[in-house]
C-alpha atoms as a PDB file:
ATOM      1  CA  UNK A   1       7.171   2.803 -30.024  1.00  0.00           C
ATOM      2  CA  UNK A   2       7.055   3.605 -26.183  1.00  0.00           C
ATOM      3  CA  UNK A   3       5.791   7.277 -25.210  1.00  0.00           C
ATOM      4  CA  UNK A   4       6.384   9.185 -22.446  1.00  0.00           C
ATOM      5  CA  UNK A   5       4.074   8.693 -19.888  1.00  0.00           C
ATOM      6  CA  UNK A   6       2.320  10.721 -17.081  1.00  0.00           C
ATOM      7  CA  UNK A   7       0.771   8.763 -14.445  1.00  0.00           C
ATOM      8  CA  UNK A   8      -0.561   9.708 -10.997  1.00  0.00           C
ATOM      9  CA  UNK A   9      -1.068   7.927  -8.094  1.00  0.00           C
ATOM     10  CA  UNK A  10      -4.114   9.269  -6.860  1.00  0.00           C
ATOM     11  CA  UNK A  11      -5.356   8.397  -3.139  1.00  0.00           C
ATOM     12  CA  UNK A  12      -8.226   9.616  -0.572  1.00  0.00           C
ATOM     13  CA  UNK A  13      -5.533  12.083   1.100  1.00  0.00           C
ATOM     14  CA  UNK A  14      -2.488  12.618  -1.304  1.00  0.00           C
ATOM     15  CA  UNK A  15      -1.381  12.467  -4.962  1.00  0.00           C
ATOM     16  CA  UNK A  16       1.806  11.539  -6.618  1.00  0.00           C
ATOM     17  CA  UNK A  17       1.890  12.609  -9.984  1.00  0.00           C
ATOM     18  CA  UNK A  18       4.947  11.301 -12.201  1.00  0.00           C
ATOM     19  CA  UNK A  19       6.214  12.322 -15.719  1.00  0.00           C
ATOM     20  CA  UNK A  20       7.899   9.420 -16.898  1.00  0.00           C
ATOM     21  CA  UNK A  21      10.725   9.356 -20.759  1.00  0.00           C
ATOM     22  CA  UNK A  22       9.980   6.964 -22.791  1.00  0.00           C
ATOM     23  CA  UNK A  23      12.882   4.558 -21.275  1.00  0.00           C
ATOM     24  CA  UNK A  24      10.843   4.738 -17.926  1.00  0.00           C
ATOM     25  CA  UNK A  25      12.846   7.198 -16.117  1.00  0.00           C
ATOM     26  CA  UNK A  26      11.660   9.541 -13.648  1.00  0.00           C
ATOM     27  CA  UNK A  27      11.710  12.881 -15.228  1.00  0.00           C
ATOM     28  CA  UNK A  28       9.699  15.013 -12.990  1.00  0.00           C
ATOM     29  CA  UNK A  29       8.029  14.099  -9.401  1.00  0.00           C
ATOM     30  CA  UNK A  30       5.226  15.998  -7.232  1.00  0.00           C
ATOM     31  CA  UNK A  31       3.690  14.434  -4.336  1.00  0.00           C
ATOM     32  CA  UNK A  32       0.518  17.258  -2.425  1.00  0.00           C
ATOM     33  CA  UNK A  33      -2.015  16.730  -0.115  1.00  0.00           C
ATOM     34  CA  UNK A  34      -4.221  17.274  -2.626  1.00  0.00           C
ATOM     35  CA  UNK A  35      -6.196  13.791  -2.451  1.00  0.00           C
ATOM     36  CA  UNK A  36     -10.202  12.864  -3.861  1.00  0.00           C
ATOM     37  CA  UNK A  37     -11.688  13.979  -0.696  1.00  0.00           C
ATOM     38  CA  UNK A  38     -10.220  17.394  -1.286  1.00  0.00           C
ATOM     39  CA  UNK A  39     -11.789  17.623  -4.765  1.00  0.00           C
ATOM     40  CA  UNK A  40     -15.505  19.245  -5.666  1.00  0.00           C
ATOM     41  CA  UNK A  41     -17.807  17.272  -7.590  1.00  0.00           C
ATOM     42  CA  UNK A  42     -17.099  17.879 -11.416  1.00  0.00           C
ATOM     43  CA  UNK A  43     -13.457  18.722 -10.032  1.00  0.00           C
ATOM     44  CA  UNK A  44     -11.295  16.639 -11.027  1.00  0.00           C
ATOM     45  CA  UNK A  45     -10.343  18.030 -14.762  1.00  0.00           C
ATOM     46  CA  UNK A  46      -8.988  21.121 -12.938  1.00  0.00           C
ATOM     47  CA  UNK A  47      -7.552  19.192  -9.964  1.00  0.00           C
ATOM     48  CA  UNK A  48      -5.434  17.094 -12.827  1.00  0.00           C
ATOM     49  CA  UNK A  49      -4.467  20.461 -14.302  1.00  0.00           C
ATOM     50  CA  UNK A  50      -2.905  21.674 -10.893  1.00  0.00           C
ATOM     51  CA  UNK A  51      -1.161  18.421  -9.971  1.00  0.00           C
ATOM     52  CA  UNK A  52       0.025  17.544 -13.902  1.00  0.00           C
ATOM     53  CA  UNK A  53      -0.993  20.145 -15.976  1.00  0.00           C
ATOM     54  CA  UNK A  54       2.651  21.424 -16.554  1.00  0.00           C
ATOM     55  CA  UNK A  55       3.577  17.779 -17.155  1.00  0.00           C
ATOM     56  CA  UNK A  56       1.393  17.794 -19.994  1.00  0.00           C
ATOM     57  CA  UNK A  57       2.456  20.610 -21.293  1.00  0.00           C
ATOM     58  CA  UNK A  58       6.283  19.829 -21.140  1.00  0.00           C
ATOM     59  CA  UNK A  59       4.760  16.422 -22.658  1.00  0.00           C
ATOM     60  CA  UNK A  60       1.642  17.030 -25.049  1.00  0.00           C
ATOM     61  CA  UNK A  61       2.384  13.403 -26.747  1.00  0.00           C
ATOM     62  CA  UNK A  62       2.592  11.650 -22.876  1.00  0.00           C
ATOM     63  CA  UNK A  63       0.153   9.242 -22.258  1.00  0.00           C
ATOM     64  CA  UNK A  64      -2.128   9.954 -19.236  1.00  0.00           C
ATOM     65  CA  UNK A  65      -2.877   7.111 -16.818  1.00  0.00           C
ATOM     66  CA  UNK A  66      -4.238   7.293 -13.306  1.00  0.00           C
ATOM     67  CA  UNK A  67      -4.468   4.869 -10.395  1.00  0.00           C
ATOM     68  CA  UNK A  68      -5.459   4.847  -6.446  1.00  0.00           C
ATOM     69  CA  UNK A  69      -9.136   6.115  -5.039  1.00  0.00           C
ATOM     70  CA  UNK A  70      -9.228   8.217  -8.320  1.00  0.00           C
ATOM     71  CA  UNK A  71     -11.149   5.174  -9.651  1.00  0.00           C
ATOM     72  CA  UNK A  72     -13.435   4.540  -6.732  1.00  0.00           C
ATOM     73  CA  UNK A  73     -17.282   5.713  -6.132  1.00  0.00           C
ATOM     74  CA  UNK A  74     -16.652   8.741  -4.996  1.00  0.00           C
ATOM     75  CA  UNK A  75     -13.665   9.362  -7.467  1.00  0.00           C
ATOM     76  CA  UNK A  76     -13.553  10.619 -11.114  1.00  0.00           C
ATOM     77  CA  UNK A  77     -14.816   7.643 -12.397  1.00  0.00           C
ATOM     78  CA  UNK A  78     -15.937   4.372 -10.887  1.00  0.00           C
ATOM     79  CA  UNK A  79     -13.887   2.330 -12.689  1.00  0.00           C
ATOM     80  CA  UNK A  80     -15.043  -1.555 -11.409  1.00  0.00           C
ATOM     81  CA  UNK A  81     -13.216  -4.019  -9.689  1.00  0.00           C
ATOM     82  CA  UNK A  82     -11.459  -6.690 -11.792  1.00  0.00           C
ATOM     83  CA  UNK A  83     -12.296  -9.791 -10.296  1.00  0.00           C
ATOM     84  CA  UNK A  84      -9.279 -12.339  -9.316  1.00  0.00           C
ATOM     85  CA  UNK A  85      -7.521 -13.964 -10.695  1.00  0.00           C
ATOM     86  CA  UNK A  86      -6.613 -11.160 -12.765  1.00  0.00           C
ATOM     87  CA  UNK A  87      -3.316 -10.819 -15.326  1.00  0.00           C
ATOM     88  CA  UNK A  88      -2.059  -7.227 -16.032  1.00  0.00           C
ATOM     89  CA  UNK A  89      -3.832  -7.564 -19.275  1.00  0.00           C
ATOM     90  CA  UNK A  90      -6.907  -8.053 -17.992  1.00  0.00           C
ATOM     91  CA  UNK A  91      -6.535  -4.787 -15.495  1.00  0.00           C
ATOM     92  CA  UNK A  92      -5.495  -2.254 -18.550  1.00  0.00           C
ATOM     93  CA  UNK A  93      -8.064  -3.296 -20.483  1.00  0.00           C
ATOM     94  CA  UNK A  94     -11.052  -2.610 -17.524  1.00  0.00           C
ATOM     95  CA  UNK A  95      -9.418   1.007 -17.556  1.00  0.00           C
ATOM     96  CA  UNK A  96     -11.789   3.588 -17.950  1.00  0.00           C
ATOM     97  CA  UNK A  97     -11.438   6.869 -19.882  1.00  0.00           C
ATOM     98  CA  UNK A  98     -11.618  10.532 -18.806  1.00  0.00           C
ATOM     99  CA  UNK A  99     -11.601  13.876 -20.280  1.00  0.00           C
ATOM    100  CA  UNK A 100      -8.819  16.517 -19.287  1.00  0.00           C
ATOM    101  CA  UNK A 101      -9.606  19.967 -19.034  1.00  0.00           C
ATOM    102  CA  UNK A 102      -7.462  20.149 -22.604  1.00  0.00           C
ATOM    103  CA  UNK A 103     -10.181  17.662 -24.169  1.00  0.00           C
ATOM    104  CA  UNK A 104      -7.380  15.025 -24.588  1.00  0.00           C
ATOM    105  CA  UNK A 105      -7.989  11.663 -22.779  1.00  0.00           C
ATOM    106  CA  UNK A 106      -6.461   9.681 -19.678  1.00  0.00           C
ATOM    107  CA  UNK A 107      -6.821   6.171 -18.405  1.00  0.00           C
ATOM    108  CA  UNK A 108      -8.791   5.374 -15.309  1.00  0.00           C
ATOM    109  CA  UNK A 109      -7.397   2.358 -14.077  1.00  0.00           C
ATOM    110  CA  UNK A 110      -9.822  -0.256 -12.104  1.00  0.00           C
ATOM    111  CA  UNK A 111      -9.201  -2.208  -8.663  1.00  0.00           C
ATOM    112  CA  UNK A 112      -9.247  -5.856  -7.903  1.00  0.00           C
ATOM    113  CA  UNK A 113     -11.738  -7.863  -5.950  1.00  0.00           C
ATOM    114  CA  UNK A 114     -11.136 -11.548  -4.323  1.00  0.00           C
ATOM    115  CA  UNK A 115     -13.939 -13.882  -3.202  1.00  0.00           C
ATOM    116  CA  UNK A 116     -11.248 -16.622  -1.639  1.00  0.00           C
ATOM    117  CA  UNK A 117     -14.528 -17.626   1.317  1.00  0.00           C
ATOM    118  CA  UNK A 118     -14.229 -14.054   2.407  1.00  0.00           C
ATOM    119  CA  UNK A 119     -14.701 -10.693  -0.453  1.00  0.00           C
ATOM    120  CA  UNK A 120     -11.977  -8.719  -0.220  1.00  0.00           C
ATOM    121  CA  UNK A 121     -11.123  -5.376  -2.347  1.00  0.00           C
ATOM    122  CA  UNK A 122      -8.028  -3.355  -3.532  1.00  0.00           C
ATOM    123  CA  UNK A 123      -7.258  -0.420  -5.250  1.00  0.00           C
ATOM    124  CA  UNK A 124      -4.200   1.218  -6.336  1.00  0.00           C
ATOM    125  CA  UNK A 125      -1.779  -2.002  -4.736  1.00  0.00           C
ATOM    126  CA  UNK A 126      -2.295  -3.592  -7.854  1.00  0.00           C
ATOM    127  CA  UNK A 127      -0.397  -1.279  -9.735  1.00  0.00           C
ATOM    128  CA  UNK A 128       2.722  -2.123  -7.335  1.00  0.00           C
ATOM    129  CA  UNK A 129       2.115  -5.441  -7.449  1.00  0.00           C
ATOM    130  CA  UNK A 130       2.462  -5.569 -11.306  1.00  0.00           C
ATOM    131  CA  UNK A 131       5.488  -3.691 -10.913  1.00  0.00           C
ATOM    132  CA  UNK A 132       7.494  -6.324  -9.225  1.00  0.00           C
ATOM    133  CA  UNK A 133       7.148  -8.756 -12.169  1.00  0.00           C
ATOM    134  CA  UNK A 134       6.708 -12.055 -10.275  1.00  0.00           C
ATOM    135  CA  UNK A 135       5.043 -15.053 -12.244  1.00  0.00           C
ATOM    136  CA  UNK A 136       4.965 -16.864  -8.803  1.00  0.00           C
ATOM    137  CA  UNK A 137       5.132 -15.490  -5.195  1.00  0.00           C
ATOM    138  CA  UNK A 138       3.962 -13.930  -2.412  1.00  0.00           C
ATOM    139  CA  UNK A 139       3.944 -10.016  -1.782  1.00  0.00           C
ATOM    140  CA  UNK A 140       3.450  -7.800   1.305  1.00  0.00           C
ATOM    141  CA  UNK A 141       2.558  -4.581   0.831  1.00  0.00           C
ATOM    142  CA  UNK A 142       1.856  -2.934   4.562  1.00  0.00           C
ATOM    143  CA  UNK A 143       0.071   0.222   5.359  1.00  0.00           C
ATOM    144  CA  UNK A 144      -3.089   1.755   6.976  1.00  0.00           C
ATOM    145  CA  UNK A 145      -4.635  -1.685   5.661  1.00  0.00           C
ATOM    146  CA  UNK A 146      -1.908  -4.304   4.650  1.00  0.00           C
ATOM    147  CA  UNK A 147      -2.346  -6.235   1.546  1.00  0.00           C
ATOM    148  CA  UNK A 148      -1.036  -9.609   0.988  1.00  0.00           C
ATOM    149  CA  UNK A 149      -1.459 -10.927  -2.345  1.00  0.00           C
ATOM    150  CA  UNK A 150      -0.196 -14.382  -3.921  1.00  0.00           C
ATOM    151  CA  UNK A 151       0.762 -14.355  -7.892  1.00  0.00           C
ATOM    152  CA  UNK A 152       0.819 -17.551  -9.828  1.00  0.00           C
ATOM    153  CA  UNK A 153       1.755 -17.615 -13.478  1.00  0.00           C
ATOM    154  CA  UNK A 154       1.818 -14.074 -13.974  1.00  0.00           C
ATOM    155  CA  UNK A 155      -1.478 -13.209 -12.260  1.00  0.00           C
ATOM    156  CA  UNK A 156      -3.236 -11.848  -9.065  1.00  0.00           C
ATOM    157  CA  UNK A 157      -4.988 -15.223  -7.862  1.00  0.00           C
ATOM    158  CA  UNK A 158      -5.864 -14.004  -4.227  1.00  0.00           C
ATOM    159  CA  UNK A 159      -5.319 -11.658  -1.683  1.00  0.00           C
ATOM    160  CA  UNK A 160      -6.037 -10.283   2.099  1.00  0.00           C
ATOM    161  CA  UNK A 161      -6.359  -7.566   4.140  1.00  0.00           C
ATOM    162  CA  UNK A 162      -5.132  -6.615   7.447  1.00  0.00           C
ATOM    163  CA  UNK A 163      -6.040  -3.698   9.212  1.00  0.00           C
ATOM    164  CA  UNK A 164      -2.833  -3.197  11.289  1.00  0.00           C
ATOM    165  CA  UNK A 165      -1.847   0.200  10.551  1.00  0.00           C
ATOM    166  CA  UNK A 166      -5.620   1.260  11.473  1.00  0.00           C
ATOM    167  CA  UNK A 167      -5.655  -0.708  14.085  1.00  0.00           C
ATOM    168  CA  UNK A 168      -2.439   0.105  15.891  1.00  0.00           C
ATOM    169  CA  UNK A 169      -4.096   4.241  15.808  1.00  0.00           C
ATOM    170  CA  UNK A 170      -7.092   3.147  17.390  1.00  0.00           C
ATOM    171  CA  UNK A 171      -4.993   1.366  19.949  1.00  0.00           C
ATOM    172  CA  UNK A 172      -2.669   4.135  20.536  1.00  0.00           C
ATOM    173  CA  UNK A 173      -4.510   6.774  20.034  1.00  0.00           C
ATOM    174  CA  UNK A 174      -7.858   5.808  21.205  1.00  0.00           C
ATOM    175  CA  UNK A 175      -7.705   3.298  23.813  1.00  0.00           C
ATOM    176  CA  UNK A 176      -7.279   2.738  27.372  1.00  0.00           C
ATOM    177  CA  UNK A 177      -3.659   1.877  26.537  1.00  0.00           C
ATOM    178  CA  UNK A 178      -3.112   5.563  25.430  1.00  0.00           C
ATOM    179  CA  UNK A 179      -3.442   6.466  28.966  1.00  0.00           C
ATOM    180  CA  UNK A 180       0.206   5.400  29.968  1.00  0.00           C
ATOM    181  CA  UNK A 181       1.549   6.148  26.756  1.00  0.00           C
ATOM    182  CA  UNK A 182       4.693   8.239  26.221  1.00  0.00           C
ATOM    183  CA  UNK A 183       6.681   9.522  23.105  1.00  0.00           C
ATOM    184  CA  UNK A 184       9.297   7.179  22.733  1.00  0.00           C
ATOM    185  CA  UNK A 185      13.207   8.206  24.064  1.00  0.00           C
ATOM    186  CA  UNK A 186      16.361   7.059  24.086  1.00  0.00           C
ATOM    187  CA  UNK A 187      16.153   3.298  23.185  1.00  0.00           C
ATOM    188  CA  UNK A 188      12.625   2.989  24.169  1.00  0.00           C
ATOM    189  CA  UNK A 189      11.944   2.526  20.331  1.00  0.00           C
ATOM    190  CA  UNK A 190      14.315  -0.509  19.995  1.00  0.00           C
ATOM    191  CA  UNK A 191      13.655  -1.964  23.493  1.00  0.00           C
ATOM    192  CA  UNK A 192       9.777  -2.111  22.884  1.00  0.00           C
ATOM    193  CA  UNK A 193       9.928  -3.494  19.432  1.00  0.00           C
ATOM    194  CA  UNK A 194      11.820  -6.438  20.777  1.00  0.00           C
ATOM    195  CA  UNK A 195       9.558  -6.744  23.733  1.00  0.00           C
ATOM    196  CA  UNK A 196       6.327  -6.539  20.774  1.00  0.00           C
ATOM    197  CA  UNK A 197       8.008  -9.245  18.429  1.00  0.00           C
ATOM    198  CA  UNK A 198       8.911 -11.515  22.134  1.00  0.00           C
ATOM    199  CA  UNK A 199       5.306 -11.172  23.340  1.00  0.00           C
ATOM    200  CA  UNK A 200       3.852 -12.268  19.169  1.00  0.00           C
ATOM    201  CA  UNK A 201       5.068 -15.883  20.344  1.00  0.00           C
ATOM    202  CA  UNK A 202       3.284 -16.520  23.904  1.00  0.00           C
ATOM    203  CA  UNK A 203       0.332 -18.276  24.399  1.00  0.00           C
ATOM    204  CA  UNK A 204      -3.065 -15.879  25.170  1.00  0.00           C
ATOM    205  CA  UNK A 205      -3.095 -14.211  21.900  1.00  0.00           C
ATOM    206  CA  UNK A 206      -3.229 -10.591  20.423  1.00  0.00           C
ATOM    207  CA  UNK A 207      -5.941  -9.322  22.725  1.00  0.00           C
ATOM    208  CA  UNK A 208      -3.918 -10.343  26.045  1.00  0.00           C
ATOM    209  CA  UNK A 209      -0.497  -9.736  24.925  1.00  0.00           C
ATOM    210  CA  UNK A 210      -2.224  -5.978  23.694  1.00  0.00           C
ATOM    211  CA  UNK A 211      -3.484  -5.412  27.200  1.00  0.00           C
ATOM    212  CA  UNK A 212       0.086  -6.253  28.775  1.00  0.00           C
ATOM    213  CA  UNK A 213       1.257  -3.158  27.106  1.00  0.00           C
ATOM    214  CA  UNK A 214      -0.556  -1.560  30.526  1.00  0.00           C
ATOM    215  CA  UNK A 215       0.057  -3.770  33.344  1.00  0.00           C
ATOM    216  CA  UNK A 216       3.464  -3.810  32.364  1.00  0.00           C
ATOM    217  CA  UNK A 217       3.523   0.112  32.742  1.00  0.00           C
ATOM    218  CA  UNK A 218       1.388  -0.019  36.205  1.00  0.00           C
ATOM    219  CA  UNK A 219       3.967  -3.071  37.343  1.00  0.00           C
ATOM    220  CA  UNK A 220       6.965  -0.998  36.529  1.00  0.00           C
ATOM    221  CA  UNK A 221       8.163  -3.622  34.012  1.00  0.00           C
ATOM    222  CA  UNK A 222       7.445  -1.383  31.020  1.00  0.00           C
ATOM    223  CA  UNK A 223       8.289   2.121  30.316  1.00  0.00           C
ATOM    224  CA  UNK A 224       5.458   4.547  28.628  1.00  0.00           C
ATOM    225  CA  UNK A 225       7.713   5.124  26.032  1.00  0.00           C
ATOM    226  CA  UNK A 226       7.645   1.902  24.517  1.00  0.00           C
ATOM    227  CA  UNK A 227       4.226   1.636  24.646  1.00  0.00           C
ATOM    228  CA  UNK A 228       3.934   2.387  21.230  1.00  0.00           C
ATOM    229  CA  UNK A 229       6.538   0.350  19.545  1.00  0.00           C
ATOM    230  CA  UNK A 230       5.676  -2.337  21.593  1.00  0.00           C
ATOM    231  CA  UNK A 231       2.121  -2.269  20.096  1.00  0.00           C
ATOM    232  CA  UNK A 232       3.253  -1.945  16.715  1.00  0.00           C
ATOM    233  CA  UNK A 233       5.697  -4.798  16.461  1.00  0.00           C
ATOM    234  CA  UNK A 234       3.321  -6.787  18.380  1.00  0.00           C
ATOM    235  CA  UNK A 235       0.519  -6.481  15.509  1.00  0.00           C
ATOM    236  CA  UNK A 236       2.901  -6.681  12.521  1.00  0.00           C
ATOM    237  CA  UNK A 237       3.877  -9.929  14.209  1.00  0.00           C
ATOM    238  CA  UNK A 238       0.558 -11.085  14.238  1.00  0.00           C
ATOM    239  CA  UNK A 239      -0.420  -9.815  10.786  1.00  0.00           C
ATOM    240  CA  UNK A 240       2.807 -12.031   9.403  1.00  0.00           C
ATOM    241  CA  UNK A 241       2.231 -14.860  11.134  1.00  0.00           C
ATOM    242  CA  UNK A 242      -2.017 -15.248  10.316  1.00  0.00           C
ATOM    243  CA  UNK A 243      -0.621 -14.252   6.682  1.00  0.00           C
ATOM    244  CA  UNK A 244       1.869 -16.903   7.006  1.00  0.00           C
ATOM    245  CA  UNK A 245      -1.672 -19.436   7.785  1.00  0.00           C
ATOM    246  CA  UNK A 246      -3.209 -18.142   4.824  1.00  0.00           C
ATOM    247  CA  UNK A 247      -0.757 -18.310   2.481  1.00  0.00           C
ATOM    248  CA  UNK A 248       1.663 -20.558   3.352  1.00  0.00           C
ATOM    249  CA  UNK A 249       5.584 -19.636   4.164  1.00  0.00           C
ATOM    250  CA  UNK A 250       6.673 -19.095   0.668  1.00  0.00           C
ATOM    251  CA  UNK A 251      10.202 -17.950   0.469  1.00  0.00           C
ATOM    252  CA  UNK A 252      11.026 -14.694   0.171  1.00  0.00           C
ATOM    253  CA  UNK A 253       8.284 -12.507   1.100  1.00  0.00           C
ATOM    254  CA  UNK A 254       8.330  -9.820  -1.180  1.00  0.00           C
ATOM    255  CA  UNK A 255       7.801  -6.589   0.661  1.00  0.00           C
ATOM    256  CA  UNK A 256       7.085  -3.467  -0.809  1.00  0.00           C
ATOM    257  CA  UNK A 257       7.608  -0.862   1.993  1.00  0.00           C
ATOM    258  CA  UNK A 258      10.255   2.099   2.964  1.00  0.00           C
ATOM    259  CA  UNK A 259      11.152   4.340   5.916  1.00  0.00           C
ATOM    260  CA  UNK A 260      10.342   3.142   9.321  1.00  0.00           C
ATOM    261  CA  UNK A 261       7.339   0.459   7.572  1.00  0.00           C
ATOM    262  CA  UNK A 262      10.141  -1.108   5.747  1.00  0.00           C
ATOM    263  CA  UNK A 263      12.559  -1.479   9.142  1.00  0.00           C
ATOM    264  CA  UNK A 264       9.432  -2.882  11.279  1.00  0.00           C
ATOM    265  CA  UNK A 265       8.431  -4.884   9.339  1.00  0.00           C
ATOM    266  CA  UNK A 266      12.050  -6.376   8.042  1.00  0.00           C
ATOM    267  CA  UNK A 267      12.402  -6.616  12.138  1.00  0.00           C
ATOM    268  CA  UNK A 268       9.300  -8.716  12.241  1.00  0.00           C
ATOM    269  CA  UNK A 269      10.077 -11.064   9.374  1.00  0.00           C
ATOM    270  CA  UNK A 270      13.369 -11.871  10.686  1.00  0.00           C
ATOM    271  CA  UNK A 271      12.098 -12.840  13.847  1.00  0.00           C
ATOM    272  CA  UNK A 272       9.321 -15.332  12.043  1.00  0.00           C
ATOM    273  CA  UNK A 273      12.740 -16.486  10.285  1.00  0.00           C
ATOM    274  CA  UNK A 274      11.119 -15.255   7.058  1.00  0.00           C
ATOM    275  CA  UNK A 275      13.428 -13.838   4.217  1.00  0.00           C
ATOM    276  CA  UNK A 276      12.513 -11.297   2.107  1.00  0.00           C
ATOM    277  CA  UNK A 277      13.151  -9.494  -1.048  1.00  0.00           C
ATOM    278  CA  UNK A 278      12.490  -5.042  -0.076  1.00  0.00           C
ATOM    279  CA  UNK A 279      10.723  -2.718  -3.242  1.00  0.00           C
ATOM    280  CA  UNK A 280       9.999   0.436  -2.486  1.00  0.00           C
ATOM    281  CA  UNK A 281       6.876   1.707  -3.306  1.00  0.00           C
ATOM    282  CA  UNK A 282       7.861   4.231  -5.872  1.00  0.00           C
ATOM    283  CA  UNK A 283       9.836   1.590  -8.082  1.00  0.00           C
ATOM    284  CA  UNK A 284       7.016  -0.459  -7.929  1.00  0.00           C
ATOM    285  CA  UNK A 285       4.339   2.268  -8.957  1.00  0.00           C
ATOM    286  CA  UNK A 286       6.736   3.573 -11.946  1.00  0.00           C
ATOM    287  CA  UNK A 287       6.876   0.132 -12.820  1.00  0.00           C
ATOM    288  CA  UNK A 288       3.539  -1.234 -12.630  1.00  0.00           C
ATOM    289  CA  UNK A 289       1.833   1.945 -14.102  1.00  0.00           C
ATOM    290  CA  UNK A 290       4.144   1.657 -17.045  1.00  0.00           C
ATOM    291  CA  UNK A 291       3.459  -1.988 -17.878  1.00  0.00           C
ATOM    292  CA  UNK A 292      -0.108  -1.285 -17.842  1.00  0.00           C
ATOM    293  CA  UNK A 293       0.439   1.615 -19.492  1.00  0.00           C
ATOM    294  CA  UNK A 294       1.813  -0.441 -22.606  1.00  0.00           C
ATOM    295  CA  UNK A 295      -1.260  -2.877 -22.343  1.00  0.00           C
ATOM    296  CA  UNK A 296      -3.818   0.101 -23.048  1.00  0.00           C
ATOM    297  CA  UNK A 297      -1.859   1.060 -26.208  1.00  0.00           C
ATOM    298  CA  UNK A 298      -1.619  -2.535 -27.299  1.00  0.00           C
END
């Protein structure tokens, strides 16, 4: 019989915690800044207790599983990477166990590695990426570092990483491009998206179409405002389209993303005349974590 279940996805800066029925409904949510860098050494029983602990108590039968950075190094637990290709099977059962501050148990789930000519490592995305379902496909999952991973036959075969998101804040934030950088107004926002996604497709490449994002300013051609959304759809563009080279274009793209992520990047795949197929990242968590869920208590 399914149990409830309370599962937490645990990263370096936040946690979402989630008490789940048995019929995989939401029951309760809490999402805090309270993240493994925030947490003492021998910490983490009474870090669970103040992010879950009245979950547990609502639900003593739940079932406790945990995913994200929780399972890294400097974590709970070092709970090691699953090497791909990798079925959901194979990912519950390299979970790791841990003691609650109660003395019951929870689950310690493990990341995924990839040697495809370059290593490459994951953890946490595979817990959305079980949650879509897919026995064969392609999935986008886009962040701080993007993940794109192809499925065949029900499992993780490959995957890559793009640091866009990190990328874009050094570029912003950090660089000489900053200097003529405004907060965007008006239509600035929609105006230097278009203008990003436009200069994706000219010859000269990421580094020279980056650098236009000041001579246009100094030429009068670009406002400062859309400096920054020019930037951004200019390296989503250019994550898609080497993604595209990598793993071929497979039709749709399934994209787990929300909020603005989700509308830049539906933007960009609509200009590479790419369909996709939109998760958000929640659905995909509550899914995922529950399927793996049921293949530690098989």
């Amino acid at each position: 019989m399914p149990k409830p279940l309370i599962a937490l996805d645990w990263g370096t800066t936040r946690a979402r915690a989630f008490l789940i029925s048995e019929t995989g409904e939401v029951l309760q949510r809490r999402v805090a800044d309270q993240g493994i860098q925030s947490v003492p050494a021998g910490g983490y029983p009474a870090a669970f207790e103040a992010l879950a602990g009245d979950f547990r108590r609502a639900r003593p039968d739940a079932a406790v599983v945990l995913a994200g950075m929780v399972g890294s190094r400097n974590g709970w637990v070092e709970a090691a990477y699953v090497a791909c290709p990798a079925s959901p099977d194979e990912i519950a059962a390299a979970g790791l166990p841990v003691t609650l501050a109660d003395g019951t148990s929870a689950t310690v789930l493990p990341g995924l590695s990839c040697d495809d000519g370059a290593f490459d490592v994951m953890r946490g995305e595979e817990t959305l990426i079980v949650g879509l379902g897919l026995e064969d496909g392609i999935a986008c999952l886009p962040g701080t570092h993007s993940k794109w991973i192809e499925i065949r036959d029900g499992r993780i075969v490959r995957f890559a990483s793009f640091m866009t998101g990190e990328v874009y804040g050094l570029l912003r934030q950090h660089s000489i491009l900053a200097r003529l950088a405004e907060e965007p107004a008006g239509d600035d926002a929609a105006v230097g998206a278009s203008r990003g996604l436009a200069a994706a497709n000219r010859p000269g490449g990421l580094l020279n179409t980056a650098f236009s994002a000041r001579t246009e300013v100094l030429g009068g051609r670009m406002k400062g405002g859309e400096v920054g959304p020019y930037l951004s759809a200019l390296l989503v563009a250019h994550e898609i389209a080497s993604a595209a080279a990598l793993f071929g274009r497979q039709q749709p793209v399934h994209l787990v993303a929300d909020g603005v992520l989700a509308e830049s990047y539906s933007a960009a795949f609509e200009a590479a005349g790419l369909p996709i197929a939109i998760t958000t990242p929640e659905a995909a968590f509550i899914a995922g974590v529950t399927r793996l869920a049921a293949g530690l208590a098989s």
